[in-house]
N, C-alpha and C. Protein backbone atom coordinates (compact mmCIF):
# COMPACT_ATOMS: atom_id res chain seq x y z
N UNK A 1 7.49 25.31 0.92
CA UNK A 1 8.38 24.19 0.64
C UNK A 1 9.81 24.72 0.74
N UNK A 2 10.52 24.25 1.55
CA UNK A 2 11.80 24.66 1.86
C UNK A 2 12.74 24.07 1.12
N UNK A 3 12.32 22.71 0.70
CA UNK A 3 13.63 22.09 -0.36
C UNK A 3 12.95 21.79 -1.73
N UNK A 4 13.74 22.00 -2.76
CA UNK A 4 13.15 21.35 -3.86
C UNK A 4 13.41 19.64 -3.79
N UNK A 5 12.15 19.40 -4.44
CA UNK A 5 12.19 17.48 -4.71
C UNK A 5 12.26 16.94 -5.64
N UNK A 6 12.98 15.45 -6.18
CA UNK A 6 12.73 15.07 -7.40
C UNK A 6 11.87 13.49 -7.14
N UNK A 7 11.23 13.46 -7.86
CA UNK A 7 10.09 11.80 -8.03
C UNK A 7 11.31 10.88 -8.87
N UNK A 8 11.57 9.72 -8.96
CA UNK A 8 11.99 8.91 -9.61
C UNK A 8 10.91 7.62 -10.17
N UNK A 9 11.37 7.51 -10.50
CA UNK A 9 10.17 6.13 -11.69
C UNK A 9 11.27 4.65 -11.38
N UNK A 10 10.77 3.71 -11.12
CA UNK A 10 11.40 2.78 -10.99
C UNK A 10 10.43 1.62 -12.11
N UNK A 11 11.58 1.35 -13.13
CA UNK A 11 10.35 0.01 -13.84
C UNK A 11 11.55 -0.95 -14.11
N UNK A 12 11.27 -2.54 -13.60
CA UNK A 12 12.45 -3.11 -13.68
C UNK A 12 12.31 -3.32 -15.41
N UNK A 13 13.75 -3.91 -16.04
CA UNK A 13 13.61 -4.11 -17.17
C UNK A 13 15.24 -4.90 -17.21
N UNK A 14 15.17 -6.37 -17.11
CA UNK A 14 16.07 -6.94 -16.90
C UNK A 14 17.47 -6.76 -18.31
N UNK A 15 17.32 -6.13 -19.16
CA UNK A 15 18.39 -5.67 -19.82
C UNK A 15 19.46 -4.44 -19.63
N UNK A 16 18.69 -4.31 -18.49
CA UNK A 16 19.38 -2.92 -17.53
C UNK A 16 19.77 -2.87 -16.24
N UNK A 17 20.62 -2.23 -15.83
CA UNK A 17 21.40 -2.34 -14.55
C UNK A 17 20.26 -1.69 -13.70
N UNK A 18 19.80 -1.99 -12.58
CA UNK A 18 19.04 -1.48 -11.39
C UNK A 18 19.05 -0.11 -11.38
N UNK A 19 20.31 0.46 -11.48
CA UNK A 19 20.83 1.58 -11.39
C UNK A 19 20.12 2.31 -12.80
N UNK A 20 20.50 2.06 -13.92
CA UNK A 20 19.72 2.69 -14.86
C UNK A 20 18.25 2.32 -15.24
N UNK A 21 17.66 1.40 -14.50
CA UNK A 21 15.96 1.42 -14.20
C UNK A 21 15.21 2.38 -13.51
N UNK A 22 16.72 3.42 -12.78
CA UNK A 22 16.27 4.34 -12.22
C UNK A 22 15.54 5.79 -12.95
N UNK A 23 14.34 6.32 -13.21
CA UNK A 23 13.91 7.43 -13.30
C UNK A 23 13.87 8.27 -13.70
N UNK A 24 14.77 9.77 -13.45
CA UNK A 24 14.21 10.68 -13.13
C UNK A 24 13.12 11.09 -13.43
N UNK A 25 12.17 11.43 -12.72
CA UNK A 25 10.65 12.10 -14.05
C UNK A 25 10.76 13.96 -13.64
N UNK A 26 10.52 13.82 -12.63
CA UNK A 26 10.89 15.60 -12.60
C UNK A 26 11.26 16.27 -11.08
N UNK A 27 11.64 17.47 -10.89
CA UNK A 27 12.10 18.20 -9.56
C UNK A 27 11.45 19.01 -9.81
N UNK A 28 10.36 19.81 -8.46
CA UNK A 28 9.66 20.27 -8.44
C UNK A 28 10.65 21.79 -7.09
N UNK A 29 9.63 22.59 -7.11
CA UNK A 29 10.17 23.90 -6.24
C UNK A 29 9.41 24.04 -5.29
N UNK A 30 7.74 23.90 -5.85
CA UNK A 30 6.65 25.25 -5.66
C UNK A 30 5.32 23.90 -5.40
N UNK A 31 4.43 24.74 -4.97
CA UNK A 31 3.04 23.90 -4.05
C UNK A 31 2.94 23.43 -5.39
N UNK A 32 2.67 24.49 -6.37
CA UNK A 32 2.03 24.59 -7.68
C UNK A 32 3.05 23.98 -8.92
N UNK A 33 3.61 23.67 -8.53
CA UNK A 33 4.93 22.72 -9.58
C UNK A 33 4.46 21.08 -9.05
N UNK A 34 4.40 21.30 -7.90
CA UNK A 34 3.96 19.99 -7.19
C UNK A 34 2.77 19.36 -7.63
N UNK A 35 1.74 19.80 -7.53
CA UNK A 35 0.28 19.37 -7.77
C UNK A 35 0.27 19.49 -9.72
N UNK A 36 1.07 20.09 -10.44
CA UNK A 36 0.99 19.86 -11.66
C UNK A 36 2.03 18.51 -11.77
N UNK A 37 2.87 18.53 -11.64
CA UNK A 37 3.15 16.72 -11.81
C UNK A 37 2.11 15.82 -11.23
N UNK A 38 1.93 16.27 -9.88
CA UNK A 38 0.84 14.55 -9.39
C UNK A 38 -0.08 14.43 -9.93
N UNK A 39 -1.06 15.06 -10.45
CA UNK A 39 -2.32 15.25 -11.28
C UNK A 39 -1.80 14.78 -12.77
N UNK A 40 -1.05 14.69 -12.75
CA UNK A 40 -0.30 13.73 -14.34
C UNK A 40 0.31 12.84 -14.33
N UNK A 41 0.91 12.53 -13.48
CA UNK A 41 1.43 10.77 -13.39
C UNK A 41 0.26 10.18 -13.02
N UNK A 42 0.60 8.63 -13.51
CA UNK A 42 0.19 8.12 -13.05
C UNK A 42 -0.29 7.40 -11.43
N UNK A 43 -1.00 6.85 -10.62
CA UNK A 43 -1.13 6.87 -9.50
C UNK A 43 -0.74 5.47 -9.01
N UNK A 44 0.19 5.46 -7.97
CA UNK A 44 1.23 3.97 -7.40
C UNK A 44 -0.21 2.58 -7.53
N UNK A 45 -1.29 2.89 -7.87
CA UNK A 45 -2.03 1.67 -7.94
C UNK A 45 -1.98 1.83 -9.33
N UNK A 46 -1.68 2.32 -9.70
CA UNK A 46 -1.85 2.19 -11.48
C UNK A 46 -0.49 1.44 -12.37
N UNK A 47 0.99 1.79 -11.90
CA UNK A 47 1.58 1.57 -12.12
C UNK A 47 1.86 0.01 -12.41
N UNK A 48 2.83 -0.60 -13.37
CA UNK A 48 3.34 -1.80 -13.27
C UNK A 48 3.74 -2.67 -11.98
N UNK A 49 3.19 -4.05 -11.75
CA UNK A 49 3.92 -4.37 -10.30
C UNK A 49 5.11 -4.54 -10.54
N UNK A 50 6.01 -4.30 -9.68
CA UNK A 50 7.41 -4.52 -9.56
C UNK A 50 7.99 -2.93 -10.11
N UNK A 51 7.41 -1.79 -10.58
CA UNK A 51 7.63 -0.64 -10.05
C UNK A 51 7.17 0.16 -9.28
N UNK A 52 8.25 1.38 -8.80
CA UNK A 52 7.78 2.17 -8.20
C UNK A 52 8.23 3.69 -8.55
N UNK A 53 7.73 4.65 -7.62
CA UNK A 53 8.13 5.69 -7.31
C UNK A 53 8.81 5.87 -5.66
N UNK A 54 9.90 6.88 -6.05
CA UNK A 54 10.78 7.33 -4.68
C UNK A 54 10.55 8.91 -5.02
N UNK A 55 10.81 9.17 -3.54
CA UNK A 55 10.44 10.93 -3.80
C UNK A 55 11.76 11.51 -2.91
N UNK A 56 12.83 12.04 -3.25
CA UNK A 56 14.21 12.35 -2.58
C UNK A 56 14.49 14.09 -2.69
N UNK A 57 14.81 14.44 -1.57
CA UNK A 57 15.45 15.84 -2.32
C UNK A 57 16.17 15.80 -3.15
N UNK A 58 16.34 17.37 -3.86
CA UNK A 58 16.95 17.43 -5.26
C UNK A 58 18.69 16.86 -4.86
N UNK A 59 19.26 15.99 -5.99
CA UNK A 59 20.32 15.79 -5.63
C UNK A 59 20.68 14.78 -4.87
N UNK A 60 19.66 14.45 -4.46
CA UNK A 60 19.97 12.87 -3.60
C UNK A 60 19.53 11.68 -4.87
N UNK A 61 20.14 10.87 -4.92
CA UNK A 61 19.61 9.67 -5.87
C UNK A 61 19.15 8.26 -5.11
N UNK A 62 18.14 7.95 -5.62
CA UNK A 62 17.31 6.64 -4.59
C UNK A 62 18.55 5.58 -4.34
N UNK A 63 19.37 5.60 -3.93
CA UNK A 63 20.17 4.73 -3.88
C UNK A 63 21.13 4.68 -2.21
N UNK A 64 21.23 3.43 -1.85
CA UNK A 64 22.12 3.49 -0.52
C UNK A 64 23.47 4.13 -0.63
N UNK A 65 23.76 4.06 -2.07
CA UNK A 65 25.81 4.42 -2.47
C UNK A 65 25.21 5.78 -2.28
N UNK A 66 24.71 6.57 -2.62
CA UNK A 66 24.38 8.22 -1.71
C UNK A 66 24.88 8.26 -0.79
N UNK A 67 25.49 9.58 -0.32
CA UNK A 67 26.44 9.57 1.00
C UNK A 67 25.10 9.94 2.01
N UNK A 68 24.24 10.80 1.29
CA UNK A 68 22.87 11.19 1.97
C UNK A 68 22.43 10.21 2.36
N UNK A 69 22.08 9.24 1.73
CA UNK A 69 21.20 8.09 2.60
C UNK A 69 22.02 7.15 3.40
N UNK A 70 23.44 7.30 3.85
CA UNK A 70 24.26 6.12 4.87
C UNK A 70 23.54 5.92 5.77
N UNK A 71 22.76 6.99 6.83
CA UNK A 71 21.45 6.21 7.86
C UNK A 71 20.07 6.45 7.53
N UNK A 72 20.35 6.39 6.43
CA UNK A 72 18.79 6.45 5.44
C UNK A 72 17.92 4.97 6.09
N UNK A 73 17.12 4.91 5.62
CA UNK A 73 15.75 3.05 5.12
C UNK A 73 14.79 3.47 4.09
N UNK A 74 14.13 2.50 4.22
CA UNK A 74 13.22 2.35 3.20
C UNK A 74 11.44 2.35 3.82
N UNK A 75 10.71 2.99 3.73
CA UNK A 75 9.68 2.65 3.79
C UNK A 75 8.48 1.62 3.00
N UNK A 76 7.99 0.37 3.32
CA UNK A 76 7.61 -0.45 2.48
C UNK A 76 6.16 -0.64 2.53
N UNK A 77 5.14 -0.99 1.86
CA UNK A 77 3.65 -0.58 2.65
C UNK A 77 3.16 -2.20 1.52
N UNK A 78 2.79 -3.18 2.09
CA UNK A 78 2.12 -4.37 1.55
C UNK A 78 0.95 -4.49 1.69
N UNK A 79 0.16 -4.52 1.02
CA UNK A 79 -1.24 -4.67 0.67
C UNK A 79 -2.09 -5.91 -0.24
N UNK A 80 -2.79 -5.87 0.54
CA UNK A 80 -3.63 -7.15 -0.56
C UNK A 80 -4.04 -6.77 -1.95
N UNK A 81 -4.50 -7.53 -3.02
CA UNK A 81 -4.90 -6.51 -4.18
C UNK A 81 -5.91 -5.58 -3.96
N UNK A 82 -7.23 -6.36 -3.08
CA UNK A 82 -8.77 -5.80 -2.84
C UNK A 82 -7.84 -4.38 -2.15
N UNK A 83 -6.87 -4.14 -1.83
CA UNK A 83 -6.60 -2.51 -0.69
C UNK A 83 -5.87 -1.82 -1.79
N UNK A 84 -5.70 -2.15 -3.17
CA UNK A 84 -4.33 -1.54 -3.88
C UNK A 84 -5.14 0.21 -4.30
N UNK A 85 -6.45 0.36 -3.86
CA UNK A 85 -6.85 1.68 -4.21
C UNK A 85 -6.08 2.50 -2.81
N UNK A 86 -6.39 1.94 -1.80
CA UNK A 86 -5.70 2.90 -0.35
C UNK A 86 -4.21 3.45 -0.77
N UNK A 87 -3.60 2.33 -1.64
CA UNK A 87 -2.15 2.60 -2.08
C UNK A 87 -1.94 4.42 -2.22
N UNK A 88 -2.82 4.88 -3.37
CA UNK A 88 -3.16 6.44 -3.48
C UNK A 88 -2.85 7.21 -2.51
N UNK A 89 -4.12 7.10 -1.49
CA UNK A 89 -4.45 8.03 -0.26
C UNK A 89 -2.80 7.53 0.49
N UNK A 90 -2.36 6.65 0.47
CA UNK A 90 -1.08 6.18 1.52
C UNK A 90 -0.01 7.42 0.98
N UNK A 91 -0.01 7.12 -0.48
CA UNK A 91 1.01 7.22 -0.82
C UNK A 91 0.61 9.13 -1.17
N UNK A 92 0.17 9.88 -1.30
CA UNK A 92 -0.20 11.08 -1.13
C UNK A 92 0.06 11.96 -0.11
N UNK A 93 -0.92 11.24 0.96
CA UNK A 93 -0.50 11.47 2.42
C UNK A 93 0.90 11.70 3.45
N UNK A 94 1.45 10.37 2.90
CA UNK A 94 2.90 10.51 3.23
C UNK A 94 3.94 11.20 2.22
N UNK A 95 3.98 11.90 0.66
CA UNK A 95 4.32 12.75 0.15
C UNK A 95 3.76 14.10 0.60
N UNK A 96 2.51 14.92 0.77
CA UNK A 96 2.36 15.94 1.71
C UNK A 96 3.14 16.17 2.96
N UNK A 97 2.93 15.30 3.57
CA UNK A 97 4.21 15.24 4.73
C UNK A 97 5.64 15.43 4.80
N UNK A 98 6.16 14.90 3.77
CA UNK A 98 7.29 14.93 3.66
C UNK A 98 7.67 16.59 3.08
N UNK A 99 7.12 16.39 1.99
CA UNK A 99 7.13 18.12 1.13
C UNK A 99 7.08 19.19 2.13
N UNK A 100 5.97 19.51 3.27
CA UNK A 100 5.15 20.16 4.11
C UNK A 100 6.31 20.50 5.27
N UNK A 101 7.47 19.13 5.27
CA UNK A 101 8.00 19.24 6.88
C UNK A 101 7.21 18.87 7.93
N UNK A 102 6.67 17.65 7.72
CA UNK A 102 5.54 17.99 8.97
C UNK A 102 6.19 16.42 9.74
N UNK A 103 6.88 15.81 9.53
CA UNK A 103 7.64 14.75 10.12
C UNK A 103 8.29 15.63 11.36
N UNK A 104 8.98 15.06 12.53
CA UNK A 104 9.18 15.07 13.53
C UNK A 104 11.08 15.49 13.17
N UNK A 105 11.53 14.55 12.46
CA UNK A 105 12.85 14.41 11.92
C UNK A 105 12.96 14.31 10.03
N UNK A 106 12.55 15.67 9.65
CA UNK A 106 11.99 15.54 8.35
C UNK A 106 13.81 15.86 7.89
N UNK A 107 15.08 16.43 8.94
CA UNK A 107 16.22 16.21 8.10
C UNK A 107 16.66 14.96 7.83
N UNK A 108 16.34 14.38 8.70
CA UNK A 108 17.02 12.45 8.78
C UNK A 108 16.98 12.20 7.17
């Protein structure tokens, strides 16, 4: 792992600014820093609807006002309820990847 990462927690809670619905849960270094957080959160089908998790290098904050993300997007994945278990494997899959470097344009 070449960069460290941090997970953010997103749970709306309308007495709070978007901005402070934001997160942090933890920044990881190591394979083994990694797999001890995911094996303890909870899993994106488990979670509340209308939250989420974002996974950013250290220092970047899920947010467009980041100078890091100006040609940033968003990746969005919609599912029926009967598919909300695939959510897991989706959402795993494409965190290995990202962590791993194994994207094409993993600086973008």
């Amino acid at each position: 792992m070449q960069h460290p990462w941090t997970l953010w927690y997103y749970e709306p809670d309308r007495n709070k600014s978007w901005e402070d619905n934001q997160n942090q849960v933890s920044t990881f270094t190591t394979v083994e820093d990694f797999w001890s957080l995911f094996t303890h959160i909870k899993q994106p089908s488990e979670v509340k609807i209308g939250s989420d998790y974002s996974l950013f290098k250290e220092s970047i904050r899920p947010m467009w006002e980041d100078k890091a993300n100006k040609n940033g997007g968003r990746w969005m994945l919609a599912l029926n309820r009967n598919q909300r278990r695939e959510l897991d494997r989706y959402w795993i899959d494409t965190v290995l990847c990202m962590i791993g470097e194994a994207f094409d344009s993993f600086d973008e």
